[in-house]
C-alpha atoms as a PDB file:
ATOM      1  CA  UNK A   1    -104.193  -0.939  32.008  1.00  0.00           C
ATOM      2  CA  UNK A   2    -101.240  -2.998  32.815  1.00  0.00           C
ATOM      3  CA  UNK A   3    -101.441  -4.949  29.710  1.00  0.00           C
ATOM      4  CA  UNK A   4    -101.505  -1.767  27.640  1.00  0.00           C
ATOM      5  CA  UNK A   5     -98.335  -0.524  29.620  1.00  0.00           C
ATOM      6  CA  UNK A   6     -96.493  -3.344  28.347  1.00  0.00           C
ATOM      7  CA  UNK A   7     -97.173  -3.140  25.359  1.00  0.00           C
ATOM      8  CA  UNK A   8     -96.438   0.870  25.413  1.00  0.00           C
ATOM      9  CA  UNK A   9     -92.732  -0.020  27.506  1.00  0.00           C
ATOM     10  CA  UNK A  10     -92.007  -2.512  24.144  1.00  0.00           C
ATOM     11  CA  UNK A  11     -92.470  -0.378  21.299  1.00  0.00           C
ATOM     12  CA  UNK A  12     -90.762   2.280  23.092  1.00  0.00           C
ATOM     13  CA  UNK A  13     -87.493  -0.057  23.386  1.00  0.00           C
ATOM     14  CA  UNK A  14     -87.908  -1.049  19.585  1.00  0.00           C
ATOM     15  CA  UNK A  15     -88.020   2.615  18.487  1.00  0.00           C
ATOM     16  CA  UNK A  16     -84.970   2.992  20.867  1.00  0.00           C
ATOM     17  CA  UNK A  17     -82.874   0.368  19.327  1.00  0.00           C
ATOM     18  CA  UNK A  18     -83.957   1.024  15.647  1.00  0.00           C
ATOM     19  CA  UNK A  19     -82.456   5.096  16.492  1.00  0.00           C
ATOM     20  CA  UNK A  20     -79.009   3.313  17.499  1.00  0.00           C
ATOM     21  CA  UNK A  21     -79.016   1.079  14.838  1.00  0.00           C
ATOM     22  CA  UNK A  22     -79.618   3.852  12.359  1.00  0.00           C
ATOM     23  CA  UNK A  23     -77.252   6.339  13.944  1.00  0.00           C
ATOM     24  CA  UNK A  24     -74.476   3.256  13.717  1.00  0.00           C
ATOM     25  CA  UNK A  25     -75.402   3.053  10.016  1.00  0.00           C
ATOM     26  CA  UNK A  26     -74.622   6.788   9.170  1.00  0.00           C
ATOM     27  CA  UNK A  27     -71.487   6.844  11.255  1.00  0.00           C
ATOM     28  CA  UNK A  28     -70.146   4.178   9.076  1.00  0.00           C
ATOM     29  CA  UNK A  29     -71.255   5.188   5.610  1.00  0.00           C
ATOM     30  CA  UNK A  30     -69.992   8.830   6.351  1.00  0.00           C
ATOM     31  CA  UNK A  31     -66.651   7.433   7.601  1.00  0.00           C
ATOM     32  CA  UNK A  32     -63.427   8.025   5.296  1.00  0.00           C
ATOM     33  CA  UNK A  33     -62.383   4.968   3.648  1.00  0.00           C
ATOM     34  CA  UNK A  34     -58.659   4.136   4.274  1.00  0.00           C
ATOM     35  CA  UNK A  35     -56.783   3.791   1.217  1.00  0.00           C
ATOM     36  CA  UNK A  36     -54.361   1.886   2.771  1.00  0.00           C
ATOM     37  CA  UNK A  37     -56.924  -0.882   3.511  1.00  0.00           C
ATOM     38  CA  UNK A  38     -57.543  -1.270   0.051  1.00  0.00           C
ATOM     39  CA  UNK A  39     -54.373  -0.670  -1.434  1.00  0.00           C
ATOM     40  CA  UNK A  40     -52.007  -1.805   0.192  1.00  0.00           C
ATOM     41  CA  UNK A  41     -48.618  -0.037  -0.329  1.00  0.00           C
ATOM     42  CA  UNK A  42     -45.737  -2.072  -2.824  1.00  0.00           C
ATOM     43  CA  UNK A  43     -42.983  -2.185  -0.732  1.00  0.00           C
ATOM     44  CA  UNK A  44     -39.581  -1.846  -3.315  1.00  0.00           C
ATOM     45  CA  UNK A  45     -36.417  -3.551  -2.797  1.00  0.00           C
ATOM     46  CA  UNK A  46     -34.913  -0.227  -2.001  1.00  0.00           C
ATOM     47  CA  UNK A  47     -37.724   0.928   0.473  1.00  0.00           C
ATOM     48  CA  UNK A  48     -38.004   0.044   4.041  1.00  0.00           C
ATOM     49  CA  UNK A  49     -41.456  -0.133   6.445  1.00  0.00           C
ATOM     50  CA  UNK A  50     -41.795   2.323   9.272  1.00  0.00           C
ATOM     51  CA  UNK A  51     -43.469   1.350  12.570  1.00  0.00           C
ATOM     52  CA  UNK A  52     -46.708   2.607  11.184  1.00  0.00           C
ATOM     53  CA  UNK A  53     -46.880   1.001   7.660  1.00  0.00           C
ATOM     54  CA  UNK A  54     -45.728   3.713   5.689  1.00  0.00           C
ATOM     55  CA  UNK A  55     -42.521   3.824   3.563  1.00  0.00           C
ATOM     56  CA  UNK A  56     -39.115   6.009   3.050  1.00  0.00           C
ATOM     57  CA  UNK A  57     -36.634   5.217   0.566  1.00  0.00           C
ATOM     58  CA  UNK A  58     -33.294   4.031   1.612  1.00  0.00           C
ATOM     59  CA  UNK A  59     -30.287   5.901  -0.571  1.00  0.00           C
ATOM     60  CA  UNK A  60     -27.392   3.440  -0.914  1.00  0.00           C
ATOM     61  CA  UNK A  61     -24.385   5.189  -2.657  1.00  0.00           C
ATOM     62  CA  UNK A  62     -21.055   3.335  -3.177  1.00  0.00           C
ATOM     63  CA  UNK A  63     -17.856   5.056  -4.541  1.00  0.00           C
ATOM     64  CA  UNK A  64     -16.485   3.329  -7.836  1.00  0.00           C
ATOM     65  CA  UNK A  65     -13.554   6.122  -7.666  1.00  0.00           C
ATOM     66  CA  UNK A  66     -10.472   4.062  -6.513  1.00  0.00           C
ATOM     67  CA  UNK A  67      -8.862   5.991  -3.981  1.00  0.00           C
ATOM     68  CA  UNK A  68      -5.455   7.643  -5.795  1.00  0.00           C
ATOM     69  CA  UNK A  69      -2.119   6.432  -4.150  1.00  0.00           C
ATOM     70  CA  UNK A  70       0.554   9.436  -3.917  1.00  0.00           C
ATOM     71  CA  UNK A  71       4.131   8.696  -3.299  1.00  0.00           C
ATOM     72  CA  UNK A  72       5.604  10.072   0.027  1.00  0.00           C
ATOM     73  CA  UNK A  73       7.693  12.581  -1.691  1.00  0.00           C
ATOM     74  CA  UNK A  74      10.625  14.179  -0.051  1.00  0.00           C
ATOM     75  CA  UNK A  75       9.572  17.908   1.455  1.00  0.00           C
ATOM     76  CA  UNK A  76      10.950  21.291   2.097  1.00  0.00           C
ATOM     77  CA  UNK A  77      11.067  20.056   5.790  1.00  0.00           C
ATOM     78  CA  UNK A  78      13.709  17.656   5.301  1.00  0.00           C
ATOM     79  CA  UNK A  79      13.905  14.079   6.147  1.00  0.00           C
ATOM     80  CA  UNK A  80      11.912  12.131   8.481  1.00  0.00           C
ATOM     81  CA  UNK A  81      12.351  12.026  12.543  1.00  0.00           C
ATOM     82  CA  UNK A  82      12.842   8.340  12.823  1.00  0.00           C
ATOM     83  CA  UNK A  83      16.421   7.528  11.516  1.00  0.00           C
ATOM     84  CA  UNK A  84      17.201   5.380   8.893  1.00  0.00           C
ATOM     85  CA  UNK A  85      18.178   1.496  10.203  1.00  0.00           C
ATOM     86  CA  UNK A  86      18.197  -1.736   8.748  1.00  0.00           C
ATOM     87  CA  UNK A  87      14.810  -3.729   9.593  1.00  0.00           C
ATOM     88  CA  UNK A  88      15.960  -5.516  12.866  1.00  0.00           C
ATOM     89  CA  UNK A  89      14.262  -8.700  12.649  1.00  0.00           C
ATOM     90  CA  UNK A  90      13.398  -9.562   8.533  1.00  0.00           C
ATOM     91  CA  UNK A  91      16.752 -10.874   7.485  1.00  0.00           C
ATOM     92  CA  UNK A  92      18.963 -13.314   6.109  1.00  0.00           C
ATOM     93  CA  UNK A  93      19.987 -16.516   7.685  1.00  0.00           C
ATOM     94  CA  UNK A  94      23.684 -15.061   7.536  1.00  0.00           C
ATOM     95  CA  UNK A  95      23.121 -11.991   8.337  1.00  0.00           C
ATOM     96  CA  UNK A  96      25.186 -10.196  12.137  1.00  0.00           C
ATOM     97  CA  UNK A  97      24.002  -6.856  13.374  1.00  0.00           C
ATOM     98  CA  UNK A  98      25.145  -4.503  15.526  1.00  0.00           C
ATOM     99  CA  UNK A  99      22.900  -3.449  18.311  1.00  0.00           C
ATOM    100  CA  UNK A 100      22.473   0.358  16.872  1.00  0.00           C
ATOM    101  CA  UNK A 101      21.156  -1.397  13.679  1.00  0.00           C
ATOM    102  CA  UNK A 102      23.349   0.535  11.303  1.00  0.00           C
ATOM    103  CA  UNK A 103      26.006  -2.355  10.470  1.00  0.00           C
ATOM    104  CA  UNK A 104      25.736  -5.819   9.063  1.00  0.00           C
ATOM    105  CA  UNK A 105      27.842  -8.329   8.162  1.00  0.00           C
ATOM    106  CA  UNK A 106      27.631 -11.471   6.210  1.00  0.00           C
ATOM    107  CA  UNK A 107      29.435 -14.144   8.474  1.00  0.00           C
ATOM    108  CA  UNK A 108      29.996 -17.147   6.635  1.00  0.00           C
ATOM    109  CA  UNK A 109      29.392 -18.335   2.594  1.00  0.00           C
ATOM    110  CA  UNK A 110      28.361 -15.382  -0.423  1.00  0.00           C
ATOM    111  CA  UNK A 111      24.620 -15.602   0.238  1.00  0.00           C
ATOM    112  CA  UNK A 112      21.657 -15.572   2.344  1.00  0.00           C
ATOM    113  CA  UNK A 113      22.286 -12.145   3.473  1.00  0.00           C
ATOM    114  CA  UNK A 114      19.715  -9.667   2.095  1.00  0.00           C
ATOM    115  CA  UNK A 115      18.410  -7.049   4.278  1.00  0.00           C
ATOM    116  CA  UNK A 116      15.641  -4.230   4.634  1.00  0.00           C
ATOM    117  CA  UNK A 117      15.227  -0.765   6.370  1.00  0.00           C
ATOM    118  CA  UNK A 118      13.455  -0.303   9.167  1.00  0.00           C
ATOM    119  CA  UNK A 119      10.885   2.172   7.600  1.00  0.00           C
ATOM    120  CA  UNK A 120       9.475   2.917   4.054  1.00  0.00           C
ATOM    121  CA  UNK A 121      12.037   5.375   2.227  1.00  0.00           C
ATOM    122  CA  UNK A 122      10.971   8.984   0.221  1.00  0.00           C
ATOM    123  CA  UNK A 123      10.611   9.521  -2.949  1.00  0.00           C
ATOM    124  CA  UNK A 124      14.791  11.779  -3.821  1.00  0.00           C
ATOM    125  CA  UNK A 125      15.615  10.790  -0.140  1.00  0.00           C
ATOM    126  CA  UNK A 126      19.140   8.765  -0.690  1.00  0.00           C
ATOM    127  CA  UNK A 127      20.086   5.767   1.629  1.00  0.00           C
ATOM    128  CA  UNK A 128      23.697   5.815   1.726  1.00  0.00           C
ATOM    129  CA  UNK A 129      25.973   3.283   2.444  1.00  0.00           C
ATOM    130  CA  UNK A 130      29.603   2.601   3.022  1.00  0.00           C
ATOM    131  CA  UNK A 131      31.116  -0.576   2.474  1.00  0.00           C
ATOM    132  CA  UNK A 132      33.295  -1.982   5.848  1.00  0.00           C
ATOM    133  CA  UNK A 133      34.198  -5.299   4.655  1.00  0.00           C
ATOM    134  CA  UNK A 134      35.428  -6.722   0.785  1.00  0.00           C
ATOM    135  CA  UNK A 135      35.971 -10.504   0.758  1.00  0.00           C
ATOM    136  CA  UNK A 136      38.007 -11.877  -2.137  1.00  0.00           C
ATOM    137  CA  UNK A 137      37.658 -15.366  -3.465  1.00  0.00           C
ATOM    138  CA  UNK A 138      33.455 -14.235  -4.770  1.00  0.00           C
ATOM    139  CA  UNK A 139      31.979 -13.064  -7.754  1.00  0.00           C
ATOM    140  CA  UNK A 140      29.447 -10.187  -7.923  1.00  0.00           C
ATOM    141  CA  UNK A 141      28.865  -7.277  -5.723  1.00  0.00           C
ATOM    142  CA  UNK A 142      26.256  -5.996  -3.095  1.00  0.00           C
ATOM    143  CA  UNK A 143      22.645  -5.387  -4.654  1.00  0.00           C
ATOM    144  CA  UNK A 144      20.579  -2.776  -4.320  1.00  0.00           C
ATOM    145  CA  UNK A 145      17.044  -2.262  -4.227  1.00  0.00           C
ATOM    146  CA  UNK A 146      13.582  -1.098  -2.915  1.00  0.00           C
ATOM    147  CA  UNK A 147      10.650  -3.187  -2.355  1.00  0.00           C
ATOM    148  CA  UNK A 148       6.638  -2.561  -1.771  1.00  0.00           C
ATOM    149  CA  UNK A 149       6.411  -5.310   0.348  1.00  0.00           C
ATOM    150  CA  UNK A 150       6.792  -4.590   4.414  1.00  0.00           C
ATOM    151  CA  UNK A 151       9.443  -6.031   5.897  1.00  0.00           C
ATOM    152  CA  UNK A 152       7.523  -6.728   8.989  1.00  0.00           C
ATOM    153  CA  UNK A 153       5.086  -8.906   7.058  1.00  0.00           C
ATOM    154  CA  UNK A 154       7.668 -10.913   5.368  1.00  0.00           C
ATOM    155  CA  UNK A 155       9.193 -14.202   7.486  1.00  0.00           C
ATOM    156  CA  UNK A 156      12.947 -14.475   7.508  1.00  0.00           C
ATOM    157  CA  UNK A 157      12.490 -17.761   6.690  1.00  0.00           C
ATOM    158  CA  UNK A 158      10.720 -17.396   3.366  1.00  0.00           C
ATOM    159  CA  UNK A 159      14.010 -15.193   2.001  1.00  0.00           C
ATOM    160  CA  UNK A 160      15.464 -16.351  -0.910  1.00  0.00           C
ATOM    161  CA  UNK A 161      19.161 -16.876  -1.345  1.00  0.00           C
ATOM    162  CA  UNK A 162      19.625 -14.083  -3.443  1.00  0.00           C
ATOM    163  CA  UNK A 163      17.966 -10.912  -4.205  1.00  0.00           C
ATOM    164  CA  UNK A 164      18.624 -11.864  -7.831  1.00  0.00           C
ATOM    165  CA  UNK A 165      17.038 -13.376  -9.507  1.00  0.00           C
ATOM    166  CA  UNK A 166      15.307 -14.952  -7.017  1.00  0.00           C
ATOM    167  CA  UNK A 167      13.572 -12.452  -5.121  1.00  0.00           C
ATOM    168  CA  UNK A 168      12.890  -9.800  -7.991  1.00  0.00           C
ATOM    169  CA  UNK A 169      10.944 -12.762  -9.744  1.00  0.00           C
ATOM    170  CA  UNK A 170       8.334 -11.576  -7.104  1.00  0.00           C
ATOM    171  CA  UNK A 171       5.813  -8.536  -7.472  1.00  0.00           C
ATOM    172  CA  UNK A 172       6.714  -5.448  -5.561  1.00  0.00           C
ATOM    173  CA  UNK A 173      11.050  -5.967  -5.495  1.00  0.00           C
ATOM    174  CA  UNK A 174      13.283  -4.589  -7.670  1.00  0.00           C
ATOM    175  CA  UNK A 175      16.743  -4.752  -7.116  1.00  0.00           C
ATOM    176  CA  UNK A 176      20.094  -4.643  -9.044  1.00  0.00           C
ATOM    177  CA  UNK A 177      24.023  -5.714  -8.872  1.00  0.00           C
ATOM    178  CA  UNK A 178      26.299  -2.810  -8.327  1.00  0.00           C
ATOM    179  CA  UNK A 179      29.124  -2.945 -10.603  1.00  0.00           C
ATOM    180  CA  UNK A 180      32.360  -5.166  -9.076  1.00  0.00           C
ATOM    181  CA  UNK A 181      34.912  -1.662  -9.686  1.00  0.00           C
ATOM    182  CA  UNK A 182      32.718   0.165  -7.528  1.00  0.00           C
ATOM    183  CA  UNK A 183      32.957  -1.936  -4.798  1.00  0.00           C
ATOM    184  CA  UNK A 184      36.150  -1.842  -2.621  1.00  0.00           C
ATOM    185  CA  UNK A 185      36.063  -1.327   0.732  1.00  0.00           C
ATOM    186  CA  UNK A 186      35.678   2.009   2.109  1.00  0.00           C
ATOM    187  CA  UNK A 187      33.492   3.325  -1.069  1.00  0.00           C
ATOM    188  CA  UNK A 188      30.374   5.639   0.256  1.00  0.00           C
ATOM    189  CA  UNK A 189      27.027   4.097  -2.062  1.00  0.00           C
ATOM    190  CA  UNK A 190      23.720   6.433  -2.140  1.00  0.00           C
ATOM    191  CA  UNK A 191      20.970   5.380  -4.094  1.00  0.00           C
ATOM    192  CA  UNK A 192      17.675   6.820  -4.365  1.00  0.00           C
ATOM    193  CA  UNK A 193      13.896   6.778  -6.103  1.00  0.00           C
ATOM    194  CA  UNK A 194      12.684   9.393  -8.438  1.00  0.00           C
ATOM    195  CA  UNK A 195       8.828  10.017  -8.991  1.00  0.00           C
ATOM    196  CA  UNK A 196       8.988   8.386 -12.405  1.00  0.00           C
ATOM    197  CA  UNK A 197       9.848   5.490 -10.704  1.00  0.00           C
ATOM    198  CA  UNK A 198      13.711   5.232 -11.947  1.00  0.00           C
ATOM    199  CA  UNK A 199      16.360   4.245  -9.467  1.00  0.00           C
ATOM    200  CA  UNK A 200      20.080   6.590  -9.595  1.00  0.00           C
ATOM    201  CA  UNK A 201      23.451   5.911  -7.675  1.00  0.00           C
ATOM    202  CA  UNK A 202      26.398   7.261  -7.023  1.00  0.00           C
ATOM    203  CA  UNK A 203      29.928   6.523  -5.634  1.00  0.00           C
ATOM    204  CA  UNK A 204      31.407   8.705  -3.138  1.00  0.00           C
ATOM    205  CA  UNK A 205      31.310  12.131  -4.808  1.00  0.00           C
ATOM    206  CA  UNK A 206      30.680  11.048  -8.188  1.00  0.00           C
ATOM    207  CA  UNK A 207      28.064  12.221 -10.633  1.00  0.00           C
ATOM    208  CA  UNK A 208      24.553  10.507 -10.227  1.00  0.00           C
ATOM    209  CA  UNK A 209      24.189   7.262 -12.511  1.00  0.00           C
ATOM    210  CA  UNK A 210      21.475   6.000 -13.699  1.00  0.00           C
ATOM    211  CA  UNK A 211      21.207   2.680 -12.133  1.00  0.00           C
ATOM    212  CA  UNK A 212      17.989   1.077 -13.597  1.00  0.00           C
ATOM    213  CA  UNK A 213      13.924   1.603 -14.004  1.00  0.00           C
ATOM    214  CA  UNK A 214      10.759   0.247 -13.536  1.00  0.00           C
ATOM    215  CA  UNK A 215      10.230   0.895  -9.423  1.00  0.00           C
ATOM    216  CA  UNK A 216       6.241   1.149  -8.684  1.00  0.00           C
ATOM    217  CA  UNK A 217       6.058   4.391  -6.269  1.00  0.00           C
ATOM    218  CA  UNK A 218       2.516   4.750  -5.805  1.00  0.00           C
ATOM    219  CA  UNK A 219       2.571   2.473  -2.531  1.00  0.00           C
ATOM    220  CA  UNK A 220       5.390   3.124   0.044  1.00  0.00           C
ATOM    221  CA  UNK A 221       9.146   1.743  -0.242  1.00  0.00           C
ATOM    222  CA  UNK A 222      11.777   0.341   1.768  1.00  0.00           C
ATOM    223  CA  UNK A 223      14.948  -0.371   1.022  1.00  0.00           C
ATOM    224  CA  UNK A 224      16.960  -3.586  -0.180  1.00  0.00           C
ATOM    225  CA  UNK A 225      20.496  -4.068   0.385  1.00  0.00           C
ATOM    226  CA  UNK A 226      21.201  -7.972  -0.423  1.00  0.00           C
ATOM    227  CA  UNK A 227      25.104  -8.118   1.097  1.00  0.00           C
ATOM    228  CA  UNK A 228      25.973 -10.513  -1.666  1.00  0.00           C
ATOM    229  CA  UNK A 229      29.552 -12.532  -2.980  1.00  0.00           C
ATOM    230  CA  UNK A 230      32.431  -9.594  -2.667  1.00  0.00           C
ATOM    231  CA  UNK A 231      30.873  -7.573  -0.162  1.00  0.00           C
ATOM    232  CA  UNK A 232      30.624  -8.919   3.226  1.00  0.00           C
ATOM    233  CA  UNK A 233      29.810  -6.143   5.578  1.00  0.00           C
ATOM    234  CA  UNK A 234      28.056  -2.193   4.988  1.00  0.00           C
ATOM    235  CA  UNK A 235      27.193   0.255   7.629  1.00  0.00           C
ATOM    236  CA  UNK A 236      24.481   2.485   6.856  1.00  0.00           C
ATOM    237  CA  UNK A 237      25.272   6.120   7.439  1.00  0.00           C
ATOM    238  CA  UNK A 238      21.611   7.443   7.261  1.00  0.00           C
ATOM    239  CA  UNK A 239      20.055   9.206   4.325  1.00  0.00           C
ATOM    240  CA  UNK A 240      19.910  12.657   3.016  1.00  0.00           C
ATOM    241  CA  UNK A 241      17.828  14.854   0.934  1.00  0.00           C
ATOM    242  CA  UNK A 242      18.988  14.865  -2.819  1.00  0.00           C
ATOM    243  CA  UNK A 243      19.034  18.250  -3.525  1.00  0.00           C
ATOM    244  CA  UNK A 244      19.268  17.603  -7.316  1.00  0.00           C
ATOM    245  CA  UNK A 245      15.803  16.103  -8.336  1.00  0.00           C
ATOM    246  CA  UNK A 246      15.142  18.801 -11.356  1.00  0.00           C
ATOM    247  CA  UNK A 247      18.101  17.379 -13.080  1.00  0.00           C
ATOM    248  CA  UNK A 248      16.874  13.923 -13.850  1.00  0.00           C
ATOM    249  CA  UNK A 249      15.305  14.765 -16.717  1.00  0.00           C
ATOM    250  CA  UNK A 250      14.233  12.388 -19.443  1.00  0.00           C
ATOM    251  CA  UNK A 251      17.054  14.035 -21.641  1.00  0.00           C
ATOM    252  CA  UNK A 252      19.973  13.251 -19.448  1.00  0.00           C
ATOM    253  CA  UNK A 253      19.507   9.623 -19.631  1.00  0.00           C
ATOM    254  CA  UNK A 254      18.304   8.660 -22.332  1.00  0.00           C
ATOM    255  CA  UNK A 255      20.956   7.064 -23.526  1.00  0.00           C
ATOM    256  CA  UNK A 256      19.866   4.231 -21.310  1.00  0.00           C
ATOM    257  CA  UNK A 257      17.711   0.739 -22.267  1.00  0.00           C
ATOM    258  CA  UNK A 258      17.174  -2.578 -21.084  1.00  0.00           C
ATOM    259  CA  UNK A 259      16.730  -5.466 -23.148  1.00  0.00           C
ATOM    260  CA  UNK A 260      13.133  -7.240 -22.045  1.00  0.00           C
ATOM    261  CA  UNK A 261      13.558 -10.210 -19.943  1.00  0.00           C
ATOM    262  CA  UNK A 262      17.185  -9.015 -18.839  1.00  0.00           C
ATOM    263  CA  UNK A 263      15.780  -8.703 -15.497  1.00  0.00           C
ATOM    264  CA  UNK A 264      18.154  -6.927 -12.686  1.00  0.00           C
ATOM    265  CA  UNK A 265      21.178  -8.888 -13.171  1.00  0.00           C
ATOM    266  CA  UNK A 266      21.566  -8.160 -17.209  1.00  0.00           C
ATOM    267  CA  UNK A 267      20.873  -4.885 -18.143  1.00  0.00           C
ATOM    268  CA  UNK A 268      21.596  -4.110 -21.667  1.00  0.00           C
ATOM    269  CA  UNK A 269      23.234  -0.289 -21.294  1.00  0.00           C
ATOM    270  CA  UNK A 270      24.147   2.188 -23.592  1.00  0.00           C
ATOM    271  CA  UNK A 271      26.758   5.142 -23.643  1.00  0.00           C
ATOM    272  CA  UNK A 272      27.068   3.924 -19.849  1.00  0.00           C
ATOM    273  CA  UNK A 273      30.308   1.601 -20.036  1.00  0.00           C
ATOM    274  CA  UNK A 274      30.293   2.125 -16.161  1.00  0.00           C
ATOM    275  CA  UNK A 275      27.220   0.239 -15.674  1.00  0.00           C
ATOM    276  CA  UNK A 276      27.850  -2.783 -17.926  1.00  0.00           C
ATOM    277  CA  UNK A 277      27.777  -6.118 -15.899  1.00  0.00           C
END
């Protein structure tokens, strides 16, 4: 009887094992086959992996629109709160200023004395000067200009002798002689910046001139005032709004030219005899 029990205990176990085995079998043939495992997923170069092996797209946009550059233009609400000075530091090597910033003089030879403002100028807003000091003995005049470049970025010692034709070789500076008549000591000079980029004057309470052309305005101004051969010493008095922008139109001066390559020290002008050099 004991043998038989044996043998009864063993089949018992096989059947047992042969059920799991079987039930295994089904489990796995009636499990969903993962796609994943078999295809694997093509990762593009603009797709990125999550922590679970699936993918997102990644957007990448760039702007090919170059931002547009306006010209601070001269407002309704007047000039700006920070007064009108010559740049303290960026000047030339012959340059003496007062402490209030507002005067220079040139104290020794006809050069080496250009100057900036302190702060970028507005499109119509007029920097107006008045001339304290005419040595004789020189030729030429003061020269007047604007510039793109800061003045706080430019090295004193890296100034040219003259503002021309030296320093409007350069990008960004354009500058010009103002006639030798115009100036004795004691003479008020505004100039200004239109829009279109041309540069006016005028003496004391004269009509505006037409001084020359060619200023970039899209990036911001200061102002260049090279205190050259006659004119030792100027005093700035501030700046004011010109009031008279509308009147610059392309039909009241276009009587004026410039002969290419004339640069800002020869200016070929016509039916302006109070310009010519």
């Amino acid at each position: 009887m004991s043998g038989l029990n044996l043998v009864v205990v063993v089949l018992v176990v096989v059947v047992l094992v042969a059920v799991v085995v079987v039930v295994v079998l089904v489990a796995v043939v009636k499990e969903p086959r993962s796609e994943n495992a078999h295809h694997p997923v093509r990762v593009r170069p603009n797709m990125q992996c999550d922590s679970i092996g699936g993918s997102f797209p990644v957007t990448s946009h760039r702007c090919h629109h170059k931002q547009k550059h306006c010209p601070p233009v001269l407002s309704a609400g007047g000039l700006p709160a920070t007064p009108l000075l010559f740049h303290p530091h960026t000047k030339g090597s012959q340059i003496l200023m007062d402490l209030s910033h507002k005067a220079v003089k040139r104290q020794a030879s006809f050069c080496n004395a250009i100057t900036f403002s302190n702060r970028p100028v507005l499109i119509y807003e007029q920097v107006r000067l008045k001339i304290t000091k005419k040595q004789c003995c020189w030729s030429g005049a003061l020269r007047l200009g604007f510039t793109s470049k800061d003045p706080s970025h430019i090295h004193p010692d890296s100034l040219p002798k003259y503002a021309c034709p030296d320093l409007v070789s350069q990008s960004g500076f354009w500058a010009k002689a103002l006639p030798e008549e115009f100036a004795n000591e004691g003479n008020i000079i505004a100039f200004w910046v239109d829009k279109k980029g041309r540069v006016f004057y005028r003496i004391n309470d004269s009509a505006a001139m037409l001084f020359f052309n060619g200023v970039r305005t899209a990036d911001p101004l200061w102002a260049l005032v090279d205190v050259y051969g006659l004119t030792r010493g100027v005093q700035l008095l501030g700046s004011e709004a010109d009031q008279q922008e509308d009147v610059y139109g392309d039909s009241k001066h276009t009587g004026s030219t410039f002969q290419k390559g004339a640069g800002c020290c020869n200016p070929v002008l016509k039916d302006h005899p109070e310009l010519q050099m």
